[in-house]
PDB file of N, CA and C in Angstrom:
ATOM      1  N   UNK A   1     -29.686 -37.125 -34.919  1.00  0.00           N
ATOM      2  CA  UNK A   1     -30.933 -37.186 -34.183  1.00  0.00           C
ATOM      3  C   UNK A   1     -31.313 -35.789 -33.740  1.00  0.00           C
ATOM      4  N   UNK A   2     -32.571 -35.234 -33.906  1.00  0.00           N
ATOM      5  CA  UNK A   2     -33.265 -34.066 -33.481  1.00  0.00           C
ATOM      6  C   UNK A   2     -33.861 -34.369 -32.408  1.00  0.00           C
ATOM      7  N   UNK A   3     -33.764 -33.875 -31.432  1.00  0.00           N
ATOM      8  CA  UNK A   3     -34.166 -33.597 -30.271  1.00  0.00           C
ATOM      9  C   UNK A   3     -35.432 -32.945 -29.573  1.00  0.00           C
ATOM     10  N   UNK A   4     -36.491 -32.839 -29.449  1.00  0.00           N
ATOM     11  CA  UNK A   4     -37.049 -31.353 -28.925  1.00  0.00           C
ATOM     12  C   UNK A   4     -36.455 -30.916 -27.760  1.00  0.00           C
ATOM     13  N   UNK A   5     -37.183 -30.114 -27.233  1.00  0.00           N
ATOM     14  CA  UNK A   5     -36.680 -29.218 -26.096  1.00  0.00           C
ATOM     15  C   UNK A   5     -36.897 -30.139 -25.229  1.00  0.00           C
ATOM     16  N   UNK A   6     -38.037 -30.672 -24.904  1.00  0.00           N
ATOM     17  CA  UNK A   6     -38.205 -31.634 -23.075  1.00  0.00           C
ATOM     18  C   UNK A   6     -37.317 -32.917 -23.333  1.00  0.00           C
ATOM     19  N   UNK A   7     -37.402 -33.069 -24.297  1.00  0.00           N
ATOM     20  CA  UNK A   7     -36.543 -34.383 -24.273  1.00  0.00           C
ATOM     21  C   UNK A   7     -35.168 -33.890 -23.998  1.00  0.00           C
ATOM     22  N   UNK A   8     -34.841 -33.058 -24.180  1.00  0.00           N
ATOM     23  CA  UNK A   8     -33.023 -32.914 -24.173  1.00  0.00           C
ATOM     24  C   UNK A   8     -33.254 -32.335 -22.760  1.00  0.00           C
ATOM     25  N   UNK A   9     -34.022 -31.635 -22.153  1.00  0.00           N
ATOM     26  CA  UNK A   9     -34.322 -31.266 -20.645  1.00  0.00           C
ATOM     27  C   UNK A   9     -34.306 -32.728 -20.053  1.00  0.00           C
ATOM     28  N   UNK A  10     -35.167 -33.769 -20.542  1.00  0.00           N
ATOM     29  CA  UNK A  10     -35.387 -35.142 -19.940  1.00  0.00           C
ATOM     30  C   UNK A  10     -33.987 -35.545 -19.361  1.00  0.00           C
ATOM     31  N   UNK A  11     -32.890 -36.223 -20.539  1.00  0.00           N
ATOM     32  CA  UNK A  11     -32.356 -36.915 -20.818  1.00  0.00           C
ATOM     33  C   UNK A  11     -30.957 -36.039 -20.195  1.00  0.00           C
ATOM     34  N   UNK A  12     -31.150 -34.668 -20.789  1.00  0.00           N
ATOM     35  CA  UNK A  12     -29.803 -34.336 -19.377  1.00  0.00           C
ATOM     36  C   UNK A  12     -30.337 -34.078 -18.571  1.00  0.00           C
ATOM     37  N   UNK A  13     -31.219 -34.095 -17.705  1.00  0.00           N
ATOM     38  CA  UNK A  13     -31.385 -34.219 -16.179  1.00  0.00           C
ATOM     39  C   UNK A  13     -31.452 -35.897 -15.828  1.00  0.00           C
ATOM     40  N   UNK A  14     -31.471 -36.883 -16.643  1.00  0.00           N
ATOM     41  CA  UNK A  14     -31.409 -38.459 -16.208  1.00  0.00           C
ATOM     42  C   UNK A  14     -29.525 -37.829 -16.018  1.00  0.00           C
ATOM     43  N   UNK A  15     -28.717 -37.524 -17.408  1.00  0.00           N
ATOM     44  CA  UNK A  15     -27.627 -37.479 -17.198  1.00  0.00           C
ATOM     45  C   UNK A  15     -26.781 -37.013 -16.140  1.00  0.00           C
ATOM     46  N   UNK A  16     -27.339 -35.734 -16.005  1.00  0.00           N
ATOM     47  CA  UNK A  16     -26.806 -35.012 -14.504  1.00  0.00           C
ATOM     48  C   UNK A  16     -26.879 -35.358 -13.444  1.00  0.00           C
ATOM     49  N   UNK A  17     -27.952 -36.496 -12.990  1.00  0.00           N
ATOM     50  CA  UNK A  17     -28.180 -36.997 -12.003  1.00  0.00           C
ATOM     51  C   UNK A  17     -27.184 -38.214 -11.955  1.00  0.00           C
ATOM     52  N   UNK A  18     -27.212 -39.160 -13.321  1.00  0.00           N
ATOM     53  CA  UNK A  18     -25.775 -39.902 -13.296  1.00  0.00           C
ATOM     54  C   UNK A  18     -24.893 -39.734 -12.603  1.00  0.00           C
ATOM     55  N   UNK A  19     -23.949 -38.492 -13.055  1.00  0.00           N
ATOM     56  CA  UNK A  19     -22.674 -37.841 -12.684  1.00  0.00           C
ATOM     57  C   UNK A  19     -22.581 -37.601 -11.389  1.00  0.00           C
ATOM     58  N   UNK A  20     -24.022 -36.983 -10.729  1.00  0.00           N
ATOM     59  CA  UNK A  20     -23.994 -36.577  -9.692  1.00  0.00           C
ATOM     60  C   UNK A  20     -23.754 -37.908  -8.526  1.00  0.00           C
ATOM     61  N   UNK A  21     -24.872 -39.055  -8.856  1.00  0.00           N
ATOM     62  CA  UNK A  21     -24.374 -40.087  -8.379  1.00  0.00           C
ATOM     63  C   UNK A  21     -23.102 -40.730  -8.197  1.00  0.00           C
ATOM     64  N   UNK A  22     -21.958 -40.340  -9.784  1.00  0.00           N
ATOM     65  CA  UNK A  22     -20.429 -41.252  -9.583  1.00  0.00           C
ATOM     66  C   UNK A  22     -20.318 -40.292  -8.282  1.00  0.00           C
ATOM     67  N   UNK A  23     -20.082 -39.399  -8.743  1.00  0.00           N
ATOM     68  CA  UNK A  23     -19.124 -38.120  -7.787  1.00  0.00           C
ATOM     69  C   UNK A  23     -19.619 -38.249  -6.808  1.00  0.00           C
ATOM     70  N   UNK A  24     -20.580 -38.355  -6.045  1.00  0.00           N
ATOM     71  CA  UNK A  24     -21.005 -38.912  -4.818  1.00  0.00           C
ATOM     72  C   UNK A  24     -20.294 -40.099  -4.194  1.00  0.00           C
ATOM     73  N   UNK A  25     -20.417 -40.863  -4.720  1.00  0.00           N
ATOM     74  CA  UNK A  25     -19.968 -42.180  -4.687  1.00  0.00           C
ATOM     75  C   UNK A  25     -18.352 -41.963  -4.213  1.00  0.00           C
ATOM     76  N   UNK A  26     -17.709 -41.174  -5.132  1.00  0.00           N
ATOM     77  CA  UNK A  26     -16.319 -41.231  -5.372  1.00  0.00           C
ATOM     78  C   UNK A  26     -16.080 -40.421  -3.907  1.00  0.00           C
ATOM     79  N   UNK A  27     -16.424 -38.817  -3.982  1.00  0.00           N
ATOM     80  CA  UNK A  27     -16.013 -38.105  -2.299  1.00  0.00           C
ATOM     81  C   UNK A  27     -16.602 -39.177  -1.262  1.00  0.00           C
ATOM     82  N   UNK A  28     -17.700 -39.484  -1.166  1.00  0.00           N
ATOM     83  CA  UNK A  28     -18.137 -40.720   0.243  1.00  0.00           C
ATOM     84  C   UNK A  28     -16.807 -41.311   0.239  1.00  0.00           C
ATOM     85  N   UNK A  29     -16.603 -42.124  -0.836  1.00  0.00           N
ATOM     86  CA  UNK A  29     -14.845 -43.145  -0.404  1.00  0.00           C
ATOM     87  C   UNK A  29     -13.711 -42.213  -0.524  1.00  0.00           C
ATOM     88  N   UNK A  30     -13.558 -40.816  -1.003  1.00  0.00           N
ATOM     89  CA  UNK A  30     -12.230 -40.073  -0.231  1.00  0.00           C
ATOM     90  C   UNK A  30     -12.453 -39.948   1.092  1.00  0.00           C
ATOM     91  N   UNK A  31     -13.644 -39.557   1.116  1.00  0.00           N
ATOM     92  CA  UNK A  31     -13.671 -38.880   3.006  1.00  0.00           C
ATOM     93  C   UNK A  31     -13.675 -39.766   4.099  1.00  0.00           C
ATOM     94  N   UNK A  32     -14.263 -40.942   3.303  1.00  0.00           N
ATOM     95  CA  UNK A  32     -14.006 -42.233   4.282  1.00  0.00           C
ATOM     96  C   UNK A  32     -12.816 -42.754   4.645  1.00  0.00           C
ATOM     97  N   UNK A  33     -11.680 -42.467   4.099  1.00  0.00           N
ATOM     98  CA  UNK A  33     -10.563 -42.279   3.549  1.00  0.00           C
ATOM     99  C   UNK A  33      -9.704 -41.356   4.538  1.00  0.00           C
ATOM    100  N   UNK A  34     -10.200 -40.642   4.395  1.00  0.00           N
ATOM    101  CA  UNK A  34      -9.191 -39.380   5.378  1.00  0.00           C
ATOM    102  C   UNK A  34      -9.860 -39.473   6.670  1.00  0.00           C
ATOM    103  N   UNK A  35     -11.363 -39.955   6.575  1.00  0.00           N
ATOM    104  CA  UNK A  35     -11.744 -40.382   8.422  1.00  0.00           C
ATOM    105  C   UNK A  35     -10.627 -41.417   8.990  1.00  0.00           C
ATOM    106  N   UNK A  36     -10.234 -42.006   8.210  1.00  0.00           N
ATOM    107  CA  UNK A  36      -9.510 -43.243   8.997  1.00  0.00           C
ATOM    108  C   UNK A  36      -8.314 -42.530   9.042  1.00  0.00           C
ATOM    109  N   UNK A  37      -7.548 -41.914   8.278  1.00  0.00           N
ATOM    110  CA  UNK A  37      -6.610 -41.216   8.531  1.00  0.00           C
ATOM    111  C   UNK A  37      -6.329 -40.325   9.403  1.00  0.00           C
ATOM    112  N   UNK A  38      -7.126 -39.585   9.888  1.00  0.00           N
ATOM    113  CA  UNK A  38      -7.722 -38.244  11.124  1.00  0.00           C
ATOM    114  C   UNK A  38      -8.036 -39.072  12.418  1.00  0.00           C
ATOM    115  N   UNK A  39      -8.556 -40.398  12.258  1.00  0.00           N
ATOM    116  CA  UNK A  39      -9.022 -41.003  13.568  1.00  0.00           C
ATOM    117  C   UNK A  39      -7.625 -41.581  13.899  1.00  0.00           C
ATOM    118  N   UNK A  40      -6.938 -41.987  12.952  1.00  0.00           N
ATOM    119  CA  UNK A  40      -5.063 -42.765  13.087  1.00  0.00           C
ATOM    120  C   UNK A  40      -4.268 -41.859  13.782  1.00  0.00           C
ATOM    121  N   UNK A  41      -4.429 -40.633  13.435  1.00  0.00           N
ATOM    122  CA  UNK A  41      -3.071 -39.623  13.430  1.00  0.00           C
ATOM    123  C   UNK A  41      -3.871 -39.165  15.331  1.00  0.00           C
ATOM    124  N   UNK A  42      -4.953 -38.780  15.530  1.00  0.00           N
ATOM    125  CA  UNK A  42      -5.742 -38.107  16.319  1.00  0.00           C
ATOM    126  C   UNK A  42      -5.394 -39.359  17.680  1.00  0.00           C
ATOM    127  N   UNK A  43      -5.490 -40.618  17.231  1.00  0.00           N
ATOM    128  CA  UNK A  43      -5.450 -41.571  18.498  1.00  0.00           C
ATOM    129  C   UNK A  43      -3.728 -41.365  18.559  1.00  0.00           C
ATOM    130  N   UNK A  44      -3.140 -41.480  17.884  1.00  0.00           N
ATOM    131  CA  UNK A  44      -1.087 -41.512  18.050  1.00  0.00           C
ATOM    132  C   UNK A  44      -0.724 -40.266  18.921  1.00  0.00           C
ATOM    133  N   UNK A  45      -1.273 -39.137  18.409  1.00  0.00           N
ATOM    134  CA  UNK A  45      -1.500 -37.790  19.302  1.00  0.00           C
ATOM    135  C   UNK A  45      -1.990 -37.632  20.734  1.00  0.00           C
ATOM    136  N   UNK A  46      -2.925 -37.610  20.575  1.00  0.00           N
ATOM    137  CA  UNK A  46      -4.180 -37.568  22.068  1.00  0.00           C
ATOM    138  C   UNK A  46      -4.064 -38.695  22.822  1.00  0.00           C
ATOM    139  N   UNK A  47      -4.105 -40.074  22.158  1.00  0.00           N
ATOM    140  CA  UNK A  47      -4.667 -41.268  22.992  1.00  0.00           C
ATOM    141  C   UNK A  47      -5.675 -41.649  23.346  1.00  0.00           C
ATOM    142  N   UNK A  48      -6.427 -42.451  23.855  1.00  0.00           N
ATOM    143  CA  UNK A  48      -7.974 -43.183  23.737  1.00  0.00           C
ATOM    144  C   UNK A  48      -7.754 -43.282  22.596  1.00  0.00           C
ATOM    145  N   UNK A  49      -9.227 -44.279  22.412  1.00  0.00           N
ATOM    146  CA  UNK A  49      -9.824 -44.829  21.163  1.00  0.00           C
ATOM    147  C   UNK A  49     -11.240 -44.320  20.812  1.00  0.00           C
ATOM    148  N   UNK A  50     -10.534 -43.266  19.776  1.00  0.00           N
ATOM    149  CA  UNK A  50     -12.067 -42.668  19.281  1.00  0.00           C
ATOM    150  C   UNK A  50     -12.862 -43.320  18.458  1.00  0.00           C
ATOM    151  N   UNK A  51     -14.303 -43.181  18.589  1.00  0.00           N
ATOM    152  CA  UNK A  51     -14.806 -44.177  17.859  1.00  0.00           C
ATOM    153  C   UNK A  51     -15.363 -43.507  16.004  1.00  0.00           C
TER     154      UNK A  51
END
C-alpha cells in the first residue's frame, strides 16, 4: 500500500494518540498503586488517617 504524505501524518497521529492513551492508562494504575503504598507506610510511621 502507498501512502501519501497526510495520510501517513493522519494515521500516525490516530496511532500516537493510541499509545499515548495505553501508557496513560497503564502509569494512572502504577501511581495509584504506590499512592496506596505511600498512604500505608506514611499512616504505620506518623499515625492519623490520611486521606
Amino acid at each position: 500500500m502507498n501512502f501519501t504524505p497526510g495520510e501517513m501524518l493522519f494515521y500516525g497521529g490516530v496511532v500516537g494518540m493510541v499509545i499515548v492513551a495505553i501508557v496513560s492508562i497503564i502509569v494512572t494504575a502504577l501511581f495509584a498503586g504506590s499512592r496506596k503504598r505511600l498512604r500505608r507506610q506514611l499512616n504505620e510511621e506518623y499515625g492519623g488517617n490520611l486521606k
